[in-house]
PDB file of N, CA and C in Angstrom:
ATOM      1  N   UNK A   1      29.819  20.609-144.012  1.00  0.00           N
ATOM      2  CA  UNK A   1      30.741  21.541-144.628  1.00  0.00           C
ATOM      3  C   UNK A   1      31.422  20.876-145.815  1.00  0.00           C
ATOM      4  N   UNK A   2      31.693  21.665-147.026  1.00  0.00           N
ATOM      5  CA  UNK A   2      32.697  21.183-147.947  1.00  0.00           C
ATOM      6  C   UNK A   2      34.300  21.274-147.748  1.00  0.00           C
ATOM      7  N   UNK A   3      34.993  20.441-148.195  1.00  0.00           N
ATOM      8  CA  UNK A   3      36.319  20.452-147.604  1.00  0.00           C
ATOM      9  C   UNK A   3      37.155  22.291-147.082  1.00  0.00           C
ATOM     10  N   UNK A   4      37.041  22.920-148.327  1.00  0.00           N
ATOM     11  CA  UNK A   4      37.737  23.622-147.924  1.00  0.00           C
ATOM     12  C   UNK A   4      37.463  24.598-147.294  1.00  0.00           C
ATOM     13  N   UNK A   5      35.930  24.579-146.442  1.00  0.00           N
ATOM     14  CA  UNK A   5      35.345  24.970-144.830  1.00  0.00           C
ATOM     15  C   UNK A   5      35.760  24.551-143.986  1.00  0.00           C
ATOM     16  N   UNK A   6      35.310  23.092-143.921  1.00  0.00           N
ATOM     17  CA  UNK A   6      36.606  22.303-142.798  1.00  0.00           C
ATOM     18  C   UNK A   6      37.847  22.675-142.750  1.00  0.00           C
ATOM     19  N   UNK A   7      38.557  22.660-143.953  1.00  0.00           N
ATOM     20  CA  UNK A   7      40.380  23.079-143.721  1.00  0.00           C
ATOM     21  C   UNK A   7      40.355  24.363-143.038  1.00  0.00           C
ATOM     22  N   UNK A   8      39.439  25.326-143.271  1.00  0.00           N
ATOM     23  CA  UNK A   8      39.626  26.713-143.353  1.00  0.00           C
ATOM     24  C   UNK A   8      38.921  26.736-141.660  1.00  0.00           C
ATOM     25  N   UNK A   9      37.924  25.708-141.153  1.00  0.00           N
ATOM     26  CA  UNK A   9      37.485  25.720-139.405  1.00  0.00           C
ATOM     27  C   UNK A   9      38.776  25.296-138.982  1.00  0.00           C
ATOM     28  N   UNK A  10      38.751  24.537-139.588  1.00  0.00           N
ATOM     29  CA  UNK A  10      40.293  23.459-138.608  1.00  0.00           C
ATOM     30  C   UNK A  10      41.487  24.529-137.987  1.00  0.00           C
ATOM     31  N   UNK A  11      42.021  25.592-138.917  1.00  0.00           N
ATOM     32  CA  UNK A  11      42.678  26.545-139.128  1.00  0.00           C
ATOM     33  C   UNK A  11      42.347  27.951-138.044  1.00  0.00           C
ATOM     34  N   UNK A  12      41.085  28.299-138.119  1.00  0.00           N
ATOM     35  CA  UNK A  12      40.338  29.029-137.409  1.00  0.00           C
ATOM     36  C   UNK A  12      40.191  28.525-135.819  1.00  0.00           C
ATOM     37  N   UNK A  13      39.612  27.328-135.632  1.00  0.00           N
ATOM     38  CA  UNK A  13      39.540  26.597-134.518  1.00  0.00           C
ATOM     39  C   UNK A  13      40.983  26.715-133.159  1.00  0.00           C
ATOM     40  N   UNK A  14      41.925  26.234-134.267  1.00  0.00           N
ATOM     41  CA  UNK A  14      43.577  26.246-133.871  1.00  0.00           C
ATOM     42  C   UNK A  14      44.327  27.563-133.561  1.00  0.00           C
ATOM     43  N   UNK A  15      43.148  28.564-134.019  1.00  0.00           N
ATOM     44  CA  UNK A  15      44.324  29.905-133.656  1.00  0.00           C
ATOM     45  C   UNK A  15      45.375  30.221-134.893  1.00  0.00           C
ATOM     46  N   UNK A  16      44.756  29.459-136.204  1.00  0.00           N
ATOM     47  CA  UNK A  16      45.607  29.532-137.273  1.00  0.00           C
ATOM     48  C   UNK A  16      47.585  29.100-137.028  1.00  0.00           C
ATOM     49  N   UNK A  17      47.191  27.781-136.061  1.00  0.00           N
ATOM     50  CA  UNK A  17      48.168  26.947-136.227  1.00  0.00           C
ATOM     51  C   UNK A  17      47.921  26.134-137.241  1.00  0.00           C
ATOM     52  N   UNK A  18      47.231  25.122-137.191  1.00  0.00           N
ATOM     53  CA  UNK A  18      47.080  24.025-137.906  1.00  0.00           C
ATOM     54  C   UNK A  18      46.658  24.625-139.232  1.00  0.00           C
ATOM     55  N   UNK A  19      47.106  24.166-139.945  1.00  0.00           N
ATOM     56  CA  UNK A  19      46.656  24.383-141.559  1.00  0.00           C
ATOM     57  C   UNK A  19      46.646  23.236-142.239  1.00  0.00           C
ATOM     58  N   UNK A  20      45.205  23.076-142.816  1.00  0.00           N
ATOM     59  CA  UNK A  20      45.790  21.825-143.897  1.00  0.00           C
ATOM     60  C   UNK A  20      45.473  21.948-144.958  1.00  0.00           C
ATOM     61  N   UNK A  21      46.196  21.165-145.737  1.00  0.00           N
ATOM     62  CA  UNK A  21      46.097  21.471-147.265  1.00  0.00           C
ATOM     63  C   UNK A  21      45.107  20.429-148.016  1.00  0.00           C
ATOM     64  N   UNK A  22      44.879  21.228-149.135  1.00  0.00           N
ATOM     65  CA  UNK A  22      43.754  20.153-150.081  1.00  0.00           C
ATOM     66  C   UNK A  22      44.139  18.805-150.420  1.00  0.00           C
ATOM     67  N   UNK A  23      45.534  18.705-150.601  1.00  0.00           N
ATOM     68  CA  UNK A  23      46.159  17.379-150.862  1.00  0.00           C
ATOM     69  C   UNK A  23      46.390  17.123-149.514  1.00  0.00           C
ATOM     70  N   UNK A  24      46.096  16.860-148.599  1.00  0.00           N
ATOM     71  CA  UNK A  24      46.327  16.012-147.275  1.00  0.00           C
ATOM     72  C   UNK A  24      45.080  15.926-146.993  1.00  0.00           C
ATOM     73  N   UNK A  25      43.842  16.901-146.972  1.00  0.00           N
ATOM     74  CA  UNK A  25      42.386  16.927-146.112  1.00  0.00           C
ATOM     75  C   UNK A  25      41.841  15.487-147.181  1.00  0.00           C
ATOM     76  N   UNK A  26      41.715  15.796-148.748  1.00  0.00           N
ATOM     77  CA  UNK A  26      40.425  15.267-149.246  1.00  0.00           C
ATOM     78  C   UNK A  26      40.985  13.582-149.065  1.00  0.00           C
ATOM     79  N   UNK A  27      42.387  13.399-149.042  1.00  0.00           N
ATOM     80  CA  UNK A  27      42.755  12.036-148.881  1.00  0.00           C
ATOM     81  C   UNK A  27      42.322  11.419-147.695  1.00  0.00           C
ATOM     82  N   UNK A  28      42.427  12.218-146.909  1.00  0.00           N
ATOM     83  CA  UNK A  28      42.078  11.809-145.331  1.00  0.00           C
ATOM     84  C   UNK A  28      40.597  11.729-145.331  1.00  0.00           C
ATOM     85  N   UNK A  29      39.505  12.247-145.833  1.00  0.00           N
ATOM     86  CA  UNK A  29      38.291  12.331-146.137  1.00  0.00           C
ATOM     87  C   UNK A  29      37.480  10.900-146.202  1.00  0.00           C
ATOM     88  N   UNK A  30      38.125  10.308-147.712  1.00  0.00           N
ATOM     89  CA  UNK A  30      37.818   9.323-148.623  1.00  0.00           C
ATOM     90  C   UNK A  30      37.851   8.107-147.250  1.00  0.00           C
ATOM     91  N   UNK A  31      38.816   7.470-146.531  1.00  0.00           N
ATOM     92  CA  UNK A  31      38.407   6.238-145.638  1.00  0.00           C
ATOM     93  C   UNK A  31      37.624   6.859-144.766  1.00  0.00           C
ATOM     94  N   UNK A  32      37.300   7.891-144.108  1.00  0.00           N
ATOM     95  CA  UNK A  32      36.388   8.285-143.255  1.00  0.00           C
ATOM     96  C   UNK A  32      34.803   7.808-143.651  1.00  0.00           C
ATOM     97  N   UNK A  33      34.915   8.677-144.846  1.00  0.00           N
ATOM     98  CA  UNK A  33      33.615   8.247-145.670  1.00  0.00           C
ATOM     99  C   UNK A  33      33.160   6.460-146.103  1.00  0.00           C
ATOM    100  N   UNK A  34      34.135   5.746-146.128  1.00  0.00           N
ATOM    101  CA  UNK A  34      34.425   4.585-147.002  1.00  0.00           C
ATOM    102  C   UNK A  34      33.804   3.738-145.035  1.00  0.00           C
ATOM    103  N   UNK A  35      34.666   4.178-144.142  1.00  0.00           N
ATOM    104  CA  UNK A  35      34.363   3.850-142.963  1.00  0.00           C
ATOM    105  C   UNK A  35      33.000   4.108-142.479  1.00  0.00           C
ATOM    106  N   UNK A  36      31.928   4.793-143.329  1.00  0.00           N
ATOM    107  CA  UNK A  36      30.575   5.023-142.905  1.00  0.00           C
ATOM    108  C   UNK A  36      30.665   6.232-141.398  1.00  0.00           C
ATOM    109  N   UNK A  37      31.603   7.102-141.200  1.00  0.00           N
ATOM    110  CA  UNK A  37      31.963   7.874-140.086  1.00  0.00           C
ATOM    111  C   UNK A  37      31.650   9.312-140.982  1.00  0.00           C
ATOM    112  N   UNK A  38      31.891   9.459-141.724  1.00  0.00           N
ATOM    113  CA  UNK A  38      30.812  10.450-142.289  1.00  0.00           C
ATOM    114  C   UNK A  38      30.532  10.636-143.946  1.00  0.00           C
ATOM    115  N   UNK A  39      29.478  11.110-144.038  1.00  0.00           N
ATOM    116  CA  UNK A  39      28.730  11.220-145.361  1.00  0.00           C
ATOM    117  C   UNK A  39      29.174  12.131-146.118  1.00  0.00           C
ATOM    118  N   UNK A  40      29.506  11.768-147.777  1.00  0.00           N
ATOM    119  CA  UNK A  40      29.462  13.098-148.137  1.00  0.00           C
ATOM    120  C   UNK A  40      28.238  13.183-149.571  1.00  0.00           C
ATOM    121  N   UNK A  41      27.536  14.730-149.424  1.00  0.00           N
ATOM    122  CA  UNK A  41      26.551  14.726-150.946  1.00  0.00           C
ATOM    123  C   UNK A  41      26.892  16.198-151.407  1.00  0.00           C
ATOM    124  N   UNK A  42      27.189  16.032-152.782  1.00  0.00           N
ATOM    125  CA  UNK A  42      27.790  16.732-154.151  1.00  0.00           C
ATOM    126  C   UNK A  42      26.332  17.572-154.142  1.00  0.00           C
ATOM    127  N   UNK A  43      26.505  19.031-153.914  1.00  0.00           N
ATOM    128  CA  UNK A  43      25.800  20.037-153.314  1.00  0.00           C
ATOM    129  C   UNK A  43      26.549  21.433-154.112  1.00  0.00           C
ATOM    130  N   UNK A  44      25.695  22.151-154.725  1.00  0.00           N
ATOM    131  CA  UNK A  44      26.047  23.720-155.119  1.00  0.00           C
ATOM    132  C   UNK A  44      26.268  24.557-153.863  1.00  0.00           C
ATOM    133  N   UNK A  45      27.776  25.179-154.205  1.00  0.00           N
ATOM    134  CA  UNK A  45      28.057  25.901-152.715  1.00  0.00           C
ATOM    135  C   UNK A  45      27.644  27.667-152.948  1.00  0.00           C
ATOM    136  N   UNK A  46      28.079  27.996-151.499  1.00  0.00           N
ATOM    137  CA  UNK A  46      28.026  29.260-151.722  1.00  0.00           C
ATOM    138  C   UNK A  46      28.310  30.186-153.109  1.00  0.00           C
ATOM    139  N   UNK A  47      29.551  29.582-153.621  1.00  0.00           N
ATOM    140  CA  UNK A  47      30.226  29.957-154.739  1.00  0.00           C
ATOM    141  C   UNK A  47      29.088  30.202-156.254  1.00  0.00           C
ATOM    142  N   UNK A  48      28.283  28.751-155.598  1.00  0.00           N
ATOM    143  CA  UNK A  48      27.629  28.208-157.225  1.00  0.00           C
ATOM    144  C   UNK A  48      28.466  27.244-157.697  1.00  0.00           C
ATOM    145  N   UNK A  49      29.606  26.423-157.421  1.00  0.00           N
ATOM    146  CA  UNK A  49      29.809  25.685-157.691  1.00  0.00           C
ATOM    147  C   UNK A  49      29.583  24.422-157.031  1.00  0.00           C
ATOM    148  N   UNK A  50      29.867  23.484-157.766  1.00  0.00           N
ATOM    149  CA  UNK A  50      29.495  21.868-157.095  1.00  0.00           C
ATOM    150  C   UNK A  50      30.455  21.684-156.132  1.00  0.00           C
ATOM    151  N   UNK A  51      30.358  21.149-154.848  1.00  0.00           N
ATOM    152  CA  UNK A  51      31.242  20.976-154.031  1.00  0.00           C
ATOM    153  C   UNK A  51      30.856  19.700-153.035  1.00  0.00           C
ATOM    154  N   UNK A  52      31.680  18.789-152.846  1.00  0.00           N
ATOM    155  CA  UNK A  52      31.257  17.437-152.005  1.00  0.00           C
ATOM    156  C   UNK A  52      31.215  18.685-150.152  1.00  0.00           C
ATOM    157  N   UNK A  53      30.045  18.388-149.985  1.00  0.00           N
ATOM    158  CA  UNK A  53      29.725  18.555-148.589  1.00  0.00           C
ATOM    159  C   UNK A  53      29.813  17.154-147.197  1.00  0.00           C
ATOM    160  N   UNK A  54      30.164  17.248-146.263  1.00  0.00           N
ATOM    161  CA  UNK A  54      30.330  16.674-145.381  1.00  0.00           C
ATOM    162  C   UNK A  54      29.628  16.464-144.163  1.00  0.00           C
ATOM    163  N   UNK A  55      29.032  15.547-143.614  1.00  0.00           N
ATOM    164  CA  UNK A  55      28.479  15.534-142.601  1.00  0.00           C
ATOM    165  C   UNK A  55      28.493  14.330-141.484  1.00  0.00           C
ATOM    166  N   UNK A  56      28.626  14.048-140.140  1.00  0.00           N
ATOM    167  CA  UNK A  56      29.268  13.201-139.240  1.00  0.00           C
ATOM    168  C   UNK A  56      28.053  12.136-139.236  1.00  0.00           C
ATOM    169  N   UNK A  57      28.660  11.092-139.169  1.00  0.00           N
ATOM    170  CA  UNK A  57      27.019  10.332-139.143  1.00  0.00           C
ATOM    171  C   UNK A  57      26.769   9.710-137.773  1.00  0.00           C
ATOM    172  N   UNK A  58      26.422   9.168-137.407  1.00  0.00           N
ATOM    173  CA  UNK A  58      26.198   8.593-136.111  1.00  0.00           C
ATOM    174  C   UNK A  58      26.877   7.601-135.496  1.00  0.00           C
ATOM    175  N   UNK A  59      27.847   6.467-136.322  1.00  0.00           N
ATOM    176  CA  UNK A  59      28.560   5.728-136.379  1.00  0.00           C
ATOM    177  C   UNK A  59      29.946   6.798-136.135  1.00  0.00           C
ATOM    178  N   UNK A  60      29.898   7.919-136.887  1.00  0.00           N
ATOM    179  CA  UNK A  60      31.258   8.716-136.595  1.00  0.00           C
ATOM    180  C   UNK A  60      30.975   9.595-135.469  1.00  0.00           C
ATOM    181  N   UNK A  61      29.986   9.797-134.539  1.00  0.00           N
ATOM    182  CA  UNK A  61      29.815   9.985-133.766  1.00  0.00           C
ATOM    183  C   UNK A  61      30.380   9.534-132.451  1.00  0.00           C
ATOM    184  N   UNK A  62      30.610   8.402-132.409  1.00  0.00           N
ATOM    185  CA  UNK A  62      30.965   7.105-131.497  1.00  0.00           C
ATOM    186  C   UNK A  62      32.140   7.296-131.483  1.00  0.00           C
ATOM    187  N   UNK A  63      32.627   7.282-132.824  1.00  0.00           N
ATOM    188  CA  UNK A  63      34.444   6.936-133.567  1.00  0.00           C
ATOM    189  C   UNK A  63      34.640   8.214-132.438  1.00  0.00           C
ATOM    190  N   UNK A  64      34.506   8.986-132.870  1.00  0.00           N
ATOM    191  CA  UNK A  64      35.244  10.474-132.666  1.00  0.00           C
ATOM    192  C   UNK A  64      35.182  10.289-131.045  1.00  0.00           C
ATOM    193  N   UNK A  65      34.253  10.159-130.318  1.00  0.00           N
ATOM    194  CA  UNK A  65      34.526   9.777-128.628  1.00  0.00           C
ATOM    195  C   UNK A  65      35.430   8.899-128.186  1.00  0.00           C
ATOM    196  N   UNK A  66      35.423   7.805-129.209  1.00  0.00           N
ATOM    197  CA  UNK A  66      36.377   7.245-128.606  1.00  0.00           C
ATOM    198  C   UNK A  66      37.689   7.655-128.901  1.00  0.00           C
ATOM    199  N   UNK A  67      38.056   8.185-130.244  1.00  0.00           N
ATOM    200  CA  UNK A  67      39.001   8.743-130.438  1.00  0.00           C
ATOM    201  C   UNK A  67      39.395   9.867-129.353  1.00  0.00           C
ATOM    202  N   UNK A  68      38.278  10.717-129.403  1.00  0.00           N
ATOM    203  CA  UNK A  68      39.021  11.740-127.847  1.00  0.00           C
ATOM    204  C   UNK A  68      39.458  11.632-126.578  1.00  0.00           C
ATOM    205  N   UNK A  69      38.781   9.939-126.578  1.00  0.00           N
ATOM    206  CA  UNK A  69      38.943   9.688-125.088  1.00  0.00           C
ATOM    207  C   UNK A  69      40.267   9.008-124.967  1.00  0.00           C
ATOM    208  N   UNK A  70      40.820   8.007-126.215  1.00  0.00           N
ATOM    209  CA  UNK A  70      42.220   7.878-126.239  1.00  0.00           C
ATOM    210  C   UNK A  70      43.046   8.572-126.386  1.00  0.00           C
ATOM    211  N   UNK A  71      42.592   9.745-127.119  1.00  0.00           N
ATOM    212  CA  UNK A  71      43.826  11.405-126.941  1.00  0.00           C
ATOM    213  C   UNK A  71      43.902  12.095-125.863  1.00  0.00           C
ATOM    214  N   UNK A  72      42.772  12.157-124.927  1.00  0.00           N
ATOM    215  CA  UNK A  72      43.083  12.066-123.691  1.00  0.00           C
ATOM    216  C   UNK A  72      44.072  11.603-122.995  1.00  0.00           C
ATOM    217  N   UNK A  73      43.701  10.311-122.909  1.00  0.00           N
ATOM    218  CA  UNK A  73      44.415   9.631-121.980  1.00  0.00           C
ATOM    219  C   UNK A  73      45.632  10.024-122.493  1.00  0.00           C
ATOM    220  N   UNK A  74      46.120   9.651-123.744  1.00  0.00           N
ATOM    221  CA  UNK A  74      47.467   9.518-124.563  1.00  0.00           C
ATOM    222  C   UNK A  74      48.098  11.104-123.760  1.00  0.00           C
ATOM    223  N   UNK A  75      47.252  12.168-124.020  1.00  0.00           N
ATOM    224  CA  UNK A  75      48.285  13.649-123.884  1.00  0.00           C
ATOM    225  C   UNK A  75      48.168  13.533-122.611  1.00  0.00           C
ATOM    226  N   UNK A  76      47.478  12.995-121.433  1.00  0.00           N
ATOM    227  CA  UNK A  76      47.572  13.183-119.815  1.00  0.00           C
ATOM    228  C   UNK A  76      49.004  12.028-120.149  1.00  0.00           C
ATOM    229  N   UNK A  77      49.180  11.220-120.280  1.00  0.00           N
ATOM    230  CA  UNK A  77      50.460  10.382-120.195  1.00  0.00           C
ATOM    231  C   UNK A  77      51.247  11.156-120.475  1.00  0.00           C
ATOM    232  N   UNK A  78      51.690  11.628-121.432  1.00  0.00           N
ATOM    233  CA  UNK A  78      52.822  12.542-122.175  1.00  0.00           C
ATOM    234  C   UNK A  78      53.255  13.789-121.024  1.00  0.00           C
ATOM    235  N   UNK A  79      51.903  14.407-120.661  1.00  0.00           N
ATOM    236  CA  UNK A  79      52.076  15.656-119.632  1.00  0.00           C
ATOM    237  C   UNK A  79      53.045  15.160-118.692  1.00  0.00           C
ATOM    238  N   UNK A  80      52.338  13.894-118.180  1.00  0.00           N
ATOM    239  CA  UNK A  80      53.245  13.608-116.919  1.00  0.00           C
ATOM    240  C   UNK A  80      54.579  13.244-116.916  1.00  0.00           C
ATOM    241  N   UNK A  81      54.576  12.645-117.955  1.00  0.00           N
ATOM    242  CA  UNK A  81      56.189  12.103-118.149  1.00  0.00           C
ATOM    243  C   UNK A  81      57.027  13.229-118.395  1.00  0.00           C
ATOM    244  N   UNK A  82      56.276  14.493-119.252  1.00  0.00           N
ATOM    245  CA  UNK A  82      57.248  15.828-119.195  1.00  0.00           C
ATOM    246  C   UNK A  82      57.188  16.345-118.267  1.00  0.00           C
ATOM    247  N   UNK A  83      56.120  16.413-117.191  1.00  0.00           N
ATOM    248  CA  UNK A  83      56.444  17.122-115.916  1.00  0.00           C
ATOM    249  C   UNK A  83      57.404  16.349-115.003  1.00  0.00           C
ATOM    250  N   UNK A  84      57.739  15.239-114.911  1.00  0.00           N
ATOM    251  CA  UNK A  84      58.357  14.671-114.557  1.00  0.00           C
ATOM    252  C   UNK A  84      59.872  14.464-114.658  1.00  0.00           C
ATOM    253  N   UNK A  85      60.614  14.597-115.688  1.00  0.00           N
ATOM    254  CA  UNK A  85      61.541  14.803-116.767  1.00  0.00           C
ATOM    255  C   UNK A  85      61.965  15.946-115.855  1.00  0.00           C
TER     256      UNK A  85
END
């Protein structure tokens, strides 16, 4: 996807909580990419215009599990301490 598919899934995904903006997504983008966690290639979009497209690579494959599996854990901690409270 080109960024402002992603912003616009991210958004969709959330129930149109989360919103993000072009100045917060493409910054956040650039070390992802730089991190080899995903690719991006400068592709004519739907539009007809040039647009950097995005795609997860296999190395960001990994990232992202482990990342979920520490947000896991992290929001089961949090639950409990508020059920607890």
């Amino acid at each position: 996807m080109h960024g402002w598919a992603i912003a616009k899934r991210i958004q969709q995904i959330s129930g149109e909580v989360l919103q993000v903006q072009q100045g917060s997504l493409y910054p956040a983008l650039q070390p992802l990419e730089q991190q080899g966690w995903i690719r991006g290639k400068w592709e004519e979009s739907e539009t007809g215009r040039e647009a950097k497209f995005y795609t997860l690579t296999a190395a960001g494959r990994k990232q992202l599990e482990q990342e979920t599996a520490n947000w896991n854990r992290l929001s089961g901690a949090i639950n409990l301490v508020i059920e607890k409270a």
